[in-house]
N, C-alpha and C. Protein backbone atom coordinates (compact mmCIF):
# COMPACT_ATOMS: atom_id res chain seq x y z
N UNK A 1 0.84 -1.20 0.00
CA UNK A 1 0.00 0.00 0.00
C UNK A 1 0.88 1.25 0.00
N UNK A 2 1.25 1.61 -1.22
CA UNK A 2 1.58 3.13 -1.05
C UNK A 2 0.84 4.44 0.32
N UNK A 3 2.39 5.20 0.79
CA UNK A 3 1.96 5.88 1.80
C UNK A 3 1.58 7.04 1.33
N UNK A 4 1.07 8.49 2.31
CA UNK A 4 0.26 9.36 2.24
C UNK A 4 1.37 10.33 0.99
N UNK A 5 2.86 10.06 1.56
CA UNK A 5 3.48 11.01 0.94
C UNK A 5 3.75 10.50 -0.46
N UNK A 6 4.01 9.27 -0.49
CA UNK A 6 4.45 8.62 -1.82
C UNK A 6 2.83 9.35 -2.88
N UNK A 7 1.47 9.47 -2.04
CA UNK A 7 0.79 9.52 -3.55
C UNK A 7 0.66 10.88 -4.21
N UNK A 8 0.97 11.84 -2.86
CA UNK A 8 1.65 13.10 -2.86
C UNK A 8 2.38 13.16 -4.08
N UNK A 9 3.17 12.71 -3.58
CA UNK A 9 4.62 13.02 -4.30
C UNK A 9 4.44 12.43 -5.73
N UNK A 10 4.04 11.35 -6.23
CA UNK A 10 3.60 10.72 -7.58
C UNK A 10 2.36 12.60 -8.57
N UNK A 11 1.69 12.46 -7.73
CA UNK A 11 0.91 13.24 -7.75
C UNK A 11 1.45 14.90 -8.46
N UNK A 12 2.76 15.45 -7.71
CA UNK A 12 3.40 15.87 -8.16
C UNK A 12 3.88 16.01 -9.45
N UNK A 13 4.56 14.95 -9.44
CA UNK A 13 5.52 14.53 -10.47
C UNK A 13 4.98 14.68 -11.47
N UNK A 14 5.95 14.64 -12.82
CA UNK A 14 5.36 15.16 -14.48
C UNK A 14 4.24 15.81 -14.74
N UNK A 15 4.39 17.01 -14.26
CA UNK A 15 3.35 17.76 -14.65
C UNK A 15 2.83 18.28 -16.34
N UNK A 16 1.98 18.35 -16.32
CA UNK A 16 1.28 18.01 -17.28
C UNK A 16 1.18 19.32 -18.54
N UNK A 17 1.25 20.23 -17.92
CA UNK A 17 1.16 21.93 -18.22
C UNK A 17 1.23 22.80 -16.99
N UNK A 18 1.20 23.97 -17.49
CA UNK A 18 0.72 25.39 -16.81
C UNK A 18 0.08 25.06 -15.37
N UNK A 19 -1.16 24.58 -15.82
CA UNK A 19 -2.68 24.32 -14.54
C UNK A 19 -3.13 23.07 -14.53
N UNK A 20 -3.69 23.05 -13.77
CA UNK A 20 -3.96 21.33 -13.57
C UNK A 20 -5.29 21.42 -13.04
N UNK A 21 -6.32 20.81 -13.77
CA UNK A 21 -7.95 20.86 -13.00
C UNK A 21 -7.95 19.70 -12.19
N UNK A 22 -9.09 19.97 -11.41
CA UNK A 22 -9.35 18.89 -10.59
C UNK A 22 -9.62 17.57 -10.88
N UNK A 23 -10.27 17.62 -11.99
CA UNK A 23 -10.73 16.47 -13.13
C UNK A 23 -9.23 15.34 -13.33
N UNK A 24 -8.34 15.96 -13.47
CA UNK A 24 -6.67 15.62 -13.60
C UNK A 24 -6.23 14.79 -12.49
N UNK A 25 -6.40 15.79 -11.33
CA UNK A 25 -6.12 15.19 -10.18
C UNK A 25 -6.60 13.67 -9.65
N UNK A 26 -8.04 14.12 -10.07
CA UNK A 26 -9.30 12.59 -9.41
C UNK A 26 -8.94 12.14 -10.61
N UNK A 27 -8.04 12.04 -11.61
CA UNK A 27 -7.81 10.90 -13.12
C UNK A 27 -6.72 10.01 -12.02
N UNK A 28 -5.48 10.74 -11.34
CA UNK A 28 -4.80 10.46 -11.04
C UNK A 28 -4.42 9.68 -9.66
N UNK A 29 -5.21 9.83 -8.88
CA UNK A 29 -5.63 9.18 -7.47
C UNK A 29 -6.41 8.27 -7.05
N UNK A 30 -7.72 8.19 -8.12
CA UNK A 30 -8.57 7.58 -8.01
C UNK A 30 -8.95 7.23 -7.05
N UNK A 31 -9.05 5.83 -6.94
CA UNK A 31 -9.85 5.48 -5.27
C UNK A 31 -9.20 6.03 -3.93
N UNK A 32 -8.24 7.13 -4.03
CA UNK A 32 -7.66 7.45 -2.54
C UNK A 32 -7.86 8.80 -2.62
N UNK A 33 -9.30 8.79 -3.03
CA UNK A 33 -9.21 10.60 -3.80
C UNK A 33 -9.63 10.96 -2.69
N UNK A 34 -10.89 10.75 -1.63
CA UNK A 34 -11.63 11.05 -0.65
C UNK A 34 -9.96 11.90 0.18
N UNK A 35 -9.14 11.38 0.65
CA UNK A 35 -8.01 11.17 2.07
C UNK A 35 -7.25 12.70 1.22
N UNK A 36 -7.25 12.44 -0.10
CA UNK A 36 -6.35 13.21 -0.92
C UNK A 36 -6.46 14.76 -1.10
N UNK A 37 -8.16 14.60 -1.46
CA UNK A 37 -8.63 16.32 -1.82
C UNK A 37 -8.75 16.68 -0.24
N UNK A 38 -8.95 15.75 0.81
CA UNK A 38 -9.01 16.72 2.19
C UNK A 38 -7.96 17.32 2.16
N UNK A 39 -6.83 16.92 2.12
CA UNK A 39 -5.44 17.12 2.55
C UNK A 39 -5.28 18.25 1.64
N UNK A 40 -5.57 18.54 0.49
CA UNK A 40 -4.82 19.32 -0.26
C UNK A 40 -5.85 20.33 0.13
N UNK A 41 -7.03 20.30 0.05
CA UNK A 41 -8.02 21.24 0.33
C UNK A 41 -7.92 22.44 1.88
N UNK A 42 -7.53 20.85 2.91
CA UNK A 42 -7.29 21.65 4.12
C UNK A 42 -5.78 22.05 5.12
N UNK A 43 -4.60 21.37 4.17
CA UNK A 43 -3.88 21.69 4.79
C UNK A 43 -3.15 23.62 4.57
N UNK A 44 -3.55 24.27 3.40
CA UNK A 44 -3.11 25.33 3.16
C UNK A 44 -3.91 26.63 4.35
N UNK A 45 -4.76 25.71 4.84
CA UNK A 45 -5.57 26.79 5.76
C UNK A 45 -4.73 26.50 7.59
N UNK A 46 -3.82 25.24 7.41
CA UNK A 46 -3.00 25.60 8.60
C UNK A 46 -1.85 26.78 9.12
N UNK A 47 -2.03 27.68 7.92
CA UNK A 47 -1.04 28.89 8.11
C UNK A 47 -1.92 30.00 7.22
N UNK A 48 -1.70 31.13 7.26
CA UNK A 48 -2.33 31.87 7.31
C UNK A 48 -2.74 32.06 6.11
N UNK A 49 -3.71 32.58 5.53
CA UNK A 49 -4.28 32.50 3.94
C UNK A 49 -5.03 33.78 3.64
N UNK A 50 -4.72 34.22 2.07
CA UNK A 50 -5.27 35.45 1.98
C UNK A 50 -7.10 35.56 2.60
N UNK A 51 -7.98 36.44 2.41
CA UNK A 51 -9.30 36.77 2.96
C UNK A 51 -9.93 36.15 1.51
N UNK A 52 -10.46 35.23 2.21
CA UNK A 52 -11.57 34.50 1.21
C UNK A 52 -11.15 33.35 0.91
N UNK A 53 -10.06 33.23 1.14
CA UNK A 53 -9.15 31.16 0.65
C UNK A 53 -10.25 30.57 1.67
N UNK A 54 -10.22 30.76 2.49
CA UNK A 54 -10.82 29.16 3.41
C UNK A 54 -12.32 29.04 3.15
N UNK A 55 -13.15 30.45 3.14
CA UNK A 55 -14.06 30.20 2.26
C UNK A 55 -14.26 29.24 1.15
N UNK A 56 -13.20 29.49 0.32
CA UNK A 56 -13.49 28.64 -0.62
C UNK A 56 -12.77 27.38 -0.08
N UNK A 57 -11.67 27.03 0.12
CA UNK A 57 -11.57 25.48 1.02
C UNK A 57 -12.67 24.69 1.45
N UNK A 58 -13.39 25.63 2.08
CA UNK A 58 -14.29 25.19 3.25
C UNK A 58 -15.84 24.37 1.88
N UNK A 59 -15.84 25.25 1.21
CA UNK A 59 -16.58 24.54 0.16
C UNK A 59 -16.67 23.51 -0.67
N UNK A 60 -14.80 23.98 -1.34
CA UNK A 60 -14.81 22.12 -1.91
C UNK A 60 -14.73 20.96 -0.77
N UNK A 61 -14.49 21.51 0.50
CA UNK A 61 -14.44 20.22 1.13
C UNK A 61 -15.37 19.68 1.62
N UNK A 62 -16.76 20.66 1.54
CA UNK A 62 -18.03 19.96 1.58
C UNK A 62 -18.38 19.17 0.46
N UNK A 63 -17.96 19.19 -0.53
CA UNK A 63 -18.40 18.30 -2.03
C UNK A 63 -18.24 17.14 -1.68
N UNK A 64 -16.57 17.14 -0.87
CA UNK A 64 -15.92 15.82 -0.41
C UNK A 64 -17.04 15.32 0.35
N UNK A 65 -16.59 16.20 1.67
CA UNK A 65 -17.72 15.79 2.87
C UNK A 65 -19.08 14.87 2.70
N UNK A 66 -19.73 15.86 1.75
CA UNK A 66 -21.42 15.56 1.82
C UNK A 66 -21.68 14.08 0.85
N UNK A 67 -20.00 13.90 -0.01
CA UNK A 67 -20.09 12.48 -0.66
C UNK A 67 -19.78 11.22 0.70
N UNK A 68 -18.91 11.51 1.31
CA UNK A 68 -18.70 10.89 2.45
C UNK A 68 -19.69 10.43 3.50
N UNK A 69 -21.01 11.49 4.18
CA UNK A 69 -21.78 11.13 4.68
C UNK A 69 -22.77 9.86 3.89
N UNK A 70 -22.72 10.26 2.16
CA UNK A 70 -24.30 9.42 1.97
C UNK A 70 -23.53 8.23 1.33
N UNK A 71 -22.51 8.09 1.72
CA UNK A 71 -22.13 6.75 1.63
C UNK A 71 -21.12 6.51 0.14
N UNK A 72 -20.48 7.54 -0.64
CA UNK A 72 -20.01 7.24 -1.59
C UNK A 72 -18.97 6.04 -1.82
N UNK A 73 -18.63 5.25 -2.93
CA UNK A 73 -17.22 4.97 -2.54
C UNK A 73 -16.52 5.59 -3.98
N UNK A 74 -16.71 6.61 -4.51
CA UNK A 74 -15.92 7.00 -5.59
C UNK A 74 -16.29 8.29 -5.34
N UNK A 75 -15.08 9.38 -5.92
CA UNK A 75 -15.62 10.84 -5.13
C UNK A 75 -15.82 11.02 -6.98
N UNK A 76 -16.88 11.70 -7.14
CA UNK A 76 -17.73 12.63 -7.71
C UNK A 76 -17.63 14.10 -8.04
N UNK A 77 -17.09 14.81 -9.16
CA UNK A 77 -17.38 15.90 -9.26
C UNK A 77 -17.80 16.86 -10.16
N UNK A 78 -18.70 17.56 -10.09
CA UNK A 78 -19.60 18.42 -10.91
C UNK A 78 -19.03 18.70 -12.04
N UNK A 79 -19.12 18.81 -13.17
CA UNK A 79 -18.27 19.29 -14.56
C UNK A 79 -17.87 20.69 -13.86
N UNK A 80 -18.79 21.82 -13.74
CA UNK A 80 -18.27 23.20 -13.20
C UNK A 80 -17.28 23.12 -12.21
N UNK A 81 -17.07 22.35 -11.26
CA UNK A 81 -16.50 22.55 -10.47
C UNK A 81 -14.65 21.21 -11.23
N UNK A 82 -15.15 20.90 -11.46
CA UNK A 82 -14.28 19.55 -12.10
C UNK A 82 -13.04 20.23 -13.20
N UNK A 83 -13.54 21.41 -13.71
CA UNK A 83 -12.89 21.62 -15.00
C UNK A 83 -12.18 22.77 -14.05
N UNK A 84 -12.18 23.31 -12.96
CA UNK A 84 -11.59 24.36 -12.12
C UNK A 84 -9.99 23.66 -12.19
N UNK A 85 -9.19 24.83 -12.63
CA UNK A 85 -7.73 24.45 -12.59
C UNK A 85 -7.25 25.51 -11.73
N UNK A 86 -5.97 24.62 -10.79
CA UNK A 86 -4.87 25.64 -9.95
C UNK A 86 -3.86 25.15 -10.50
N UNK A 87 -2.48 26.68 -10.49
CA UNK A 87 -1.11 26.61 -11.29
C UNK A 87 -0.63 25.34 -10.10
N UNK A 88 -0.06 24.52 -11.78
CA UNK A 88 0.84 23.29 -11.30
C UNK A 88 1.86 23.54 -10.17
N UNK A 89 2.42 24.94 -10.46
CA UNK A 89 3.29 25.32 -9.35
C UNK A 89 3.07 25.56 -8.01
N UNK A 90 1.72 25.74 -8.29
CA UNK A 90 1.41 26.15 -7.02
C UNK A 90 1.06 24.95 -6.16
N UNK A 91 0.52 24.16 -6.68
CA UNK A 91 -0.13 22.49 -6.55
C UNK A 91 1.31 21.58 -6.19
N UNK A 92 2.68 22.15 -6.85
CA UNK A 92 3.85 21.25 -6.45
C UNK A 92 4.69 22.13 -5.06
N UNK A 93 4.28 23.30 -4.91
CA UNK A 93 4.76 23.50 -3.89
C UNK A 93 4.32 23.35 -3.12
N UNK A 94 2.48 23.25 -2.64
CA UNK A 94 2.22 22.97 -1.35
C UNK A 94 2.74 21.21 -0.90
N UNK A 95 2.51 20.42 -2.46
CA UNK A 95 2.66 19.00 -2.14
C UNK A 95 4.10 18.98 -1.48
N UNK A 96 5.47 19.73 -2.04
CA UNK A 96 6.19 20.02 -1.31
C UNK A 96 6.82 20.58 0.20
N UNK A 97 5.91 21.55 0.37
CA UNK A 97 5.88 21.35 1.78
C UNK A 97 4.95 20.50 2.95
N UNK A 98 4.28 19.94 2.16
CA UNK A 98 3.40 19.07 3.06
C UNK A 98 4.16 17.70 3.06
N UNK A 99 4.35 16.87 2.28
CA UNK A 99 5.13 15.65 2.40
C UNK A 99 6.20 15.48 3.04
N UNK A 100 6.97 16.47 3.45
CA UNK A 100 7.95 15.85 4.39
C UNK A 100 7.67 15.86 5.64
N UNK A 101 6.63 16.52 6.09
CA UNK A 101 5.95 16.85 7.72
C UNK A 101 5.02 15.28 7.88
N UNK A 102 4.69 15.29 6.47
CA UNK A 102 3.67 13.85 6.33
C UNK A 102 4.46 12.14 6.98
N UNK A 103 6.11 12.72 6.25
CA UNK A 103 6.82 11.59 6.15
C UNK A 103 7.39 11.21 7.99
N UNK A 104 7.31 12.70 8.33
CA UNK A 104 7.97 12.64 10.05
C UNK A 104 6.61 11.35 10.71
N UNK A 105 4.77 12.15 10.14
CA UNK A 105 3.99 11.55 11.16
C UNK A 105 3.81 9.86 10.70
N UNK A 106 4.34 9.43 9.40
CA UNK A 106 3.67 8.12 9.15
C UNK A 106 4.88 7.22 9.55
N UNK A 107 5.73 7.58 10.53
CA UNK A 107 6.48 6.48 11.45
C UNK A 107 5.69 6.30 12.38
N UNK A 108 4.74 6.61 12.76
CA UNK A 108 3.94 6.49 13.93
C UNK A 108 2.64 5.80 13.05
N UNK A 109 2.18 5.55 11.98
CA UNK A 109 1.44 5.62 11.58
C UNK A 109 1.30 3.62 10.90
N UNK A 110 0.38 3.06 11.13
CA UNK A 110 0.03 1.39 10.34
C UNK A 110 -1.51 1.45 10.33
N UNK A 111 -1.75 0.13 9.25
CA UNK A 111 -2.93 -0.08 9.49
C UNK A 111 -3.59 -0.31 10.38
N UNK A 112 -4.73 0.17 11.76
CA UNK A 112 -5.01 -0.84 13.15
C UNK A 112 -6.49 0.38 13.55
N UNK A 113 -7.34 -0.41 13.99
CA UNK A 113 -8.50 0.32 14.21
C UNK A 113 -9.53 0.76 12.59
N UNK A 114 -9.10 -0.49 11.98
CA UNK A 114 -9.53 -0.31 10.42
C UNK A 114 -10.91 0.02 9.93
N UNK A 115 -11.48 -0.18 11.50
CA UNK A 115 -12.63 -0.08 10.79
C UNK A 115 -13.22 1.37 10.86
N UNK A 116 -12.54 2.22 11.66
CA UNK A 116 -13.02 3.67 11.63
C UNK A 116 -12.55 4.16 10.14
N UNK A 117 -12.36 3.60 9.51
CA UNK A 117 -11.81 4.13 8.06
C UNK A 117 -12.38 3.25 7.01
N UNK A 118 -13.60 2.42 7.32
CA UNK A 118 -14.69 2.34 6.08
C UNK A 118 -15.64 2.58 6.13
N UNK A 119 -16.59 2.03 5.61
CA UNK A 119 -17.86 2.82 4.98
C UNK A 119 -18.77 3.44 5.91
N UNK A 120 -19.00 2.71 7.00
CA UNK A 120 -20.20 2.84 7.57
C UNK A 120 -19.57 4.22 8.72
N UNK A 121 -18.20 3.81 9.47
CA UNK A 121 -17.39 5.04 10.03
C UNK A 121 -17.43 6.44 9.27
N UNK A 122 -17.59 5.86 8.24
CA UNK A 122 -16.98 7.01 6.83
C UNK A 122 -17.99 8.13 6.85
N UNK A 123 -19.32 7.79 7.25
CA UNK A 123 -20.73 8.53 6.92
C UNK A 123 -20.58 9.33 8.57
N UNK A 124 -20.34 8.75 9.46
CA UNK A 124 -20.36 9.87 10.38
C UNK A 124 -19.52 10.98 10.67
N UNK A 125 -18.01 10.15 10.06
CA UNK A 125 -16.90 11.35 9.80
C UNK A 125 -16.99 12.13 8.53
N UNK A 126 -18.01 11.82 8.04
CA UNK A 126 -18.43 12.69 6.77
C UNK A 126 -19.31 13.91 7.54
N UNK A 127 -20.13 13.49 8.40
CA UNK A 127 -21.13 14.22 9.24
C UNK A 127 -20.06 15.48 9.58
N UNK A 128 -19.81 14.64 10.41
CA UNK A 128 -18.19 15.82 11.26
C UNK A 128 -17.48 16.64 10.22
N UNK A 129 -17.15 16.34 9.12
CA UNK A 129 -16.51 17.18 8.09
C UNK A 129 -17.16 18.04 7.58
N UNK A 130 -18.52 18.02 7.61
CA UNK A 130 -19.70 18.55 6.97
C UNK A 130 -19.90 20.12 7.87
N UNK A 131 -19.72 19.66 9.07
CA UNK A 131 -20.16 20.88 10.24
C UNK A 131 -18.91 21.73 10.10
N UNK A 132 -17.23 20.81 10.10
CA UNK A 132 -16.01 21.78 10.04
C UNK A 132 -15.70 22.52 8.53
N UNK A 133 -16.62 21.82 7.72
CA UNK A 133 -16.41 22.57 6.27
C UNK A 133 -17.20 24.08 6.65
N UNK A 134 -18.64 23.84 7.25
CA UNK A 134 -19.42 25.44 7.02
C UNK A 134 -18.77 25.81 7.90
N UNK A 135 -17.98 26.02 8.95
CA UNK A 135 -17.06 26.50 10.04
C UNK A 135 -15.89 27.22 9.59
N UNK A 136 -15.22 26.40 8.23
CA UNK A 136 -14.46 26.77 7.60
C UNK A 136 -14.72 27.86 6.59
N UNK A 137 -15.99 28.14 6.16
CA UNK A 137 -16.61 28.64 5.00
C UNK A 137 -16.82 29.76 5.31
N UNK A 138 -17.12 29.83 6.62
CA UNK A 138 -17.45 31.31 7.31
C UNK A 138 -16.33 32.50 7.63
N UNK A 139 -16.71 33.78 7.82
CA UNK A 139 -15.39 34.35 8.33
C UNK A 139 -15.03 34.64 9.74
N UNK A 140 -14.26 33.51 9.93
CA UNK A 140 -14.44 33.33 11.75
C UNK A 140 -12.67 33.39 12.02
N UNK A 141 -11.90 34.26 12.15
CA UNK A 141 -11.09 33.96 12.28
C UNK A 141 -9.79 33.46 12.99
N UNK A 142 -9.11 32.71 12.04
CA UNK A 142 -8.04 32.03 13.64
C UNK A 142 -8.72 30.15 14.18
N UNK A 143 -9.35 31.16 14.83
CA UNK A 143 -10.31 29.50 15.48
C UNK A 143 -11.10 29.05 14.59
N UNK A 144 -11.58 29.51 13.43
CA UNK A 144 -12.91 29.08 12.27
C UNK A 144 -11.56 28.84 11.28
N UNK A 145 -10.30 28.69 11.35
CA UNK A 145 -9.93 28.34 10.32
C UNK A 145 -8.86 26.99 10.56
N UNK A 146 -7.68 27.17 11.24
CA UNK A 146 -6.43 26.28 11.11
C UNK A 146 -7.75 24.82 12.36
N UNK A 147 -7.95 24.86 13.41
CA UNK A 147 -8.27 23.84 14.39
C UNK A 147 -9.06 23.08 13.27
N UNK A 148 -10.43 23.79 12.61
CA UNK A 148 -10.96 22.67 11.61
C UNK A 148 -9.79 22.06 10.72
N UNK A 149 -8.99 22.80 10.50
CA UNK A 149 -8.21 22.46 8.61
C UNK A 149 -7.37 21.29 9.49
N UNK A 150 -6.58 21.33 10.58
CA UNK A 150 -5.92 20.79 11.26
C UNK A 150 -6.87 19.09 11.35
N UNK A 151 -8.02 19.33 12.25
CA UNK A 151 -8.77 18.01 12.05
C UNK A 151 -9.19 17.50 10.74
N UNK A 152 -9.28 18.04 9.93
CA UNK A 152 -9.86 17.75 8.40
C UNK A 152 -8.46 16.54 7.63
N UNK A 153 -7.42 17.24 8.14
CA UNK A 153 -6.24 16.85 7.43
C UNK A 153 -5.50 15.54 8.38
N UNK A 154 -6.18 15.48 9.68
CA UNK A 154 -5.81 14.60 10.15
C UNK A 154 -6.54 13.08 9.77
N UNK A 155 -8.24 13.30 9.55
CA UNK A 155 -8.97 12.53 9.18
C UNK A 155 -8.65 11.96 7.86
N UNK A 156 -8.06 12.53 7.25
CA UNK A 156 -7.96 12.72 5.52
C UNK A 156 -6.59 11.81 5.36
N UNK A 157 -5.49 11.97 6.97
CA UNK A 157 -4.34 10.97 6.15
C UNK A 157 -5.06 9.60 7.07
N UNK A 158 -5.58 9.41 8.11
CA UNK A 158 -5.89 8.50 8.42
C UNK A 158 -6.58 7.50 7.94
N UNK A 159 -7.46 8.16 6.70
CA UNK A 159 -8.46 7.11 5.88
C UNK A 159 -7.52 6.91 4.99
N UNK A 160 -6.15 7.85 4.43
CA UNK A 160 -5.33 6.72 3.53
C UNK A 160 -4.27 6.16 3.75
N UNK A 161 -4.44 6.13 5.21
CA UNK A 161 -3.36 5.39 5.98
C UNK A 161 -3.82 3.95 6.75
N UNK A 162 -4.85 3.96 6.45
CA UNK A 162 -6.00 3.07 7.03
C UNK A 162 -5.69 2.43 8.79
N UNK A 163 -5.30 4.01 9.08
CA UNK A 163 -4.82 4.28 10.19
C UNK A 163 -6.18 4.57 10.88
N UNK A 164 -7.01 4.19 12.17
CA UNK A 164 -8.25 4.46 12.97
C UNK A 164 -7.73 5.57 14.24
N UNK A 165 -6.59 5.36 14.80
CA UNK A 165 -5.86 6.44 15.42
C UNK A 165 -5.69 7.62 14.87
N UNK A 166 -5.19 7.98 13.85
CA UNK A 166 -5.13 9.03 13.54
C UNK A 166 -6.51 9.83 13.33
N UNK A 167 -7.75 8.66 12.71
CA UNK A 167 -8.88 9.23 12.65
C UNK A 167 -9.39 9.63 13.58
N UNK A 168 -9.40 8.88 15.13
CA UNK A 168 -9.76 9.28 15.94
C UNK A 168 -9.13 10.14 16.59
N UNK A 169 -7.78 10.75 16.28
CA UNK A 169 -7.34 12.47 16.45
C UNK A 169 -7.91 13.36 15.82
N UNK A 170 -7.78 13.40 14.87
CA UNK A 170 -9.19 13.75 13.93
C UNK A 170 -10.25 14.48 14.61
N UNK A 171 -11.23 13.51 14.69
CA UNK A 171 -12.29 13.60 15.43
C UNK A 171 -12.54 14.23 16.45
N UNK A 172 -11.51 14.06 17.67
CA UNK A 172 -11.29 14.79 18.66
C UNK A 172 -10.52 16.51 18.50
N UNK A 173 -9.92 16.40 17.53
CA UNK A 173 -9.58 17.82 17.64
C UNK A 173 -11.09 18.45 16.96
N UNK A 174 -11.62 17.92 15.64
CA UNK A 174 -12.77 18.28 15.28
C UNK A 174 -13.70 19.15 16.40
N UNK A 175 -14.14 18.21 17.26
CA UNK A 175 -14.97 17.88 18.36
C UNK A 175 -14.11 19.36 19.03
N UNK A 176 -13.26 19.00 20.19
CA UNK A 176 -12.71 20.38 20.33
C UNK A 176 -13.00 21.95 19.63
N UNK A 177 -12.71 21.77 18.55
CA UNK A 177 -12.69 23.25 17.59
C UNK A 177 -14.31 23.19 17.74
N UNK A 178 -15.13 22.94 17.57
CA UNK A 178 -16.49 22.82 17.11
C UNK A 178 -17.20 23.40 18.81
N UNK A 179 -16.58 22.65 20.00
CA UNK A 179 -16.37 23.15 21.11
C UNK A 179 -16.46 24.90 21.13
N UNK A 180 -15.44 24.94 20.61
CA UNK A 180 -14.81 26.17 20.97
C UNK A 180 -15.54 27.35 20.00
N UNK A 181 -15.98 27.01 19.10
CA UNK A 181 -16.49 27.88 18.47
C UNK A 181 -17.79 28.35 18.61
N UNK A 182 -19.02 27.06 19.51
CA UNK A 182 -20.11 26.88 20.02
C UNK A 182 -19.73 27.77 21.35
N UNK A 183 -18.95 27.58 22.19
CA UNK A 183 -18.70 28.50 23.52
C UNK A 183 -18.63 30.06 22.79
N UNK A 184 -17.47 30.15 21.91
CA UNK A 184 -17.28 31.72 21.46
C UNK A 184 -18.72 32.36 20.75
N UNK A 185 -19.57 31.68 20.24
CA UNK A 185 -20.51 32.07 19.57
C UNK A 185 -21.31 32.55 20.66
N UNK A 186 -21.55 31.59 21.75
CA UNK A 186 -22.48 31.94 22.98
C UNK A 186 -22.26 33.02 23.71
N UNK A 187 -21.02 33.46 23.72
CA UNK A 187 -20.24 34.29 24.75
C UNK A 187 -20.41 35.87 24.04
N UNK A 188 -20.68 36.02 22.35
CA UNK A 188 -20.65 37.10 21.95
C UNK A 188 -22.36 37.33 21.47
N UNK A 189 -22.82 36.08 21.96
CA UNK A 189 -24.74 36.33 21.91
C UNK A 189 -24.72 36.83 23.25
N UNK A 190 -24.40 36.30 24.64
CA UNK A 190 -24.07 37.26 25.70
C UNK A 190 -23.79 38.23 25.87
N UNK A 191 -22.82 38.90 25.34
CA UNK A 191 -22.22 39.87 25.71
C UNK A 191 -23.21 40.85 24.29
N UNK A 192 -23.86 40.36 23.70
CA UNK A 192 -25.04 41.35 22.94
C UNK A 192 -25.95 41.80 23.62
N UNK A 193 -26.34 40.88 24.35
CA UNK A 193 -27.63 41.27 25.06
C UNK A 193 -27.29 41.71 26.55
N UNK A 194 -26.00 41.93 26.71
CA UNK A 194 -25.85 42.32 28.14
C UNK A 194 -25.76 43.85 27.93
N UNK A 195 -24.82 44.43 26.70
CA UNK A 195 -24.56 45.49 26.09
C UNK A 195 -25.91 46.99 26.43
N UNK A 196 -27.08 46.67 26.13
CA UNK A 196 -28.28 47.23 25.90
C UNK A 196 -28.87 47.93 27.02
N UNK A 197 -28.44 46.20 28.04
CA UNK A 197 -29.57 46.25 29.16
C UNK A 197 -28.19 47.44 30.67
N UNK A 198 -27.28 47.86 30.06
CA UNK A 198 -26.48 48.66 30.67
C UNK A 198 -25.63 48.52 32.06
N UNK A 199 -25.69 46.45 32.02
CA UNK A 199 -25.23 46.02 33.21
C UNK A 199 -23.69 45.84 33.06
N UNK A 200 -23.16 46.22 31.30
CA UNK A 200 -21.67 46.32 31.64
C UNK A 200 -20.75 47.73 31.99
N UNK A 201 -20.14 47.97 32.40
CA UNK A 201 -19.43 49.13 32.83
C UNK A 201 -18.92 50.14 32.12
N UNK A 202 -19.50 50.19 30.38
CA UNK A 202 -18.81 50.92 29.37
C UNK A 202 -19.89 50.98 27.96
């Protein structure tokens, strides 16, 4: 079984032209496309990204997502969205800096807990991806961006690592961020309605 970085890195290699559509990509990955477009989708949102990238992240990774919940086993994508090309260069440098950070975590990394990484697992961590994609989509920043992209990308090498540990880091950081964003949301519906009623000091 080829590892997370090897399909990376294949993936990379001989580029084709200029841009590369997505259509290209899912020619090229095929059945490990689900683990693949997370990763590429969500790891660029672990460092800081111009205003409006994770927005759009946060979208294609619902395409992923919402195939994941209803049970896909081949990922699917829209001609409009399918024929969307990003510069090859740009596509070989993130694969570049992501694969060697990939290569540190998959010494820690085997097949075990296999079954959180098929089908029927697959639809609830599709669920979970589904909630950190519109989280991602929004402009929430800081906490609405890297904690989801962070769990997204952890879930994403674990299903092609057919690693259940890693998924279930995943999950838990998911769970966490989703936490935290449910508390911060509450705390600034509070502090709205405290505002008015003239019980704060300013």
């Amino acid at each position: 079984m080829l590892r997370t970085s090897e399909i990376l890195t294949r993936l990379a290699a001989h580029p084709s032209g200029e841009r590369v559509s997505l259509f290209e990509i899912l020619a090229r990955i095929r059945a490990r496309a689900f683990g693949v477009f997370l990763i590429i989708f969500a790891v660029p949102n672990l460092i800081p990204t111009p205003p409006g990238f994770s927005t759009v992240a946060g979208l294609l990774i619902l395409v992923v997502a919402v195939q994941l919940l209803i049970g896909r086993t081949a990922l699917w994508l829209p001609e409009k969205l399918g024929y969307k090309s990003i510069q090859t260069r740009l596509l070989v440098r993130l694969i570049e800096w992501t694969v060697p950070k990939l290569r540190r975590i998959e010494r820690w990394s085997k097949p075990r807990a296999v079954w959180l990484t098929r089908l029927a697992a697959r639809r609830l961590i599709g669920l979970l991806i589904v909630v950190l994609a519109i989280i991602m989509a929004l402009p929430i920043p800081v906490v609405g961006n890297s904690p989801p992209a962070l769990a997204i990308t952890l879930m994403g090498f674990g299903m092609l690592e057919r690693d259940g540990v890693w998924v279930a880091a995943g999950v838990a950081v998911g769970l966490i961020a989703i936490g935290v964003i449910v508390a911060l949301a509450f705390g600034l519906f509070r502090l709205a309605t405290l505002i008015p009623t003239g019980i704060l000091p300013f």
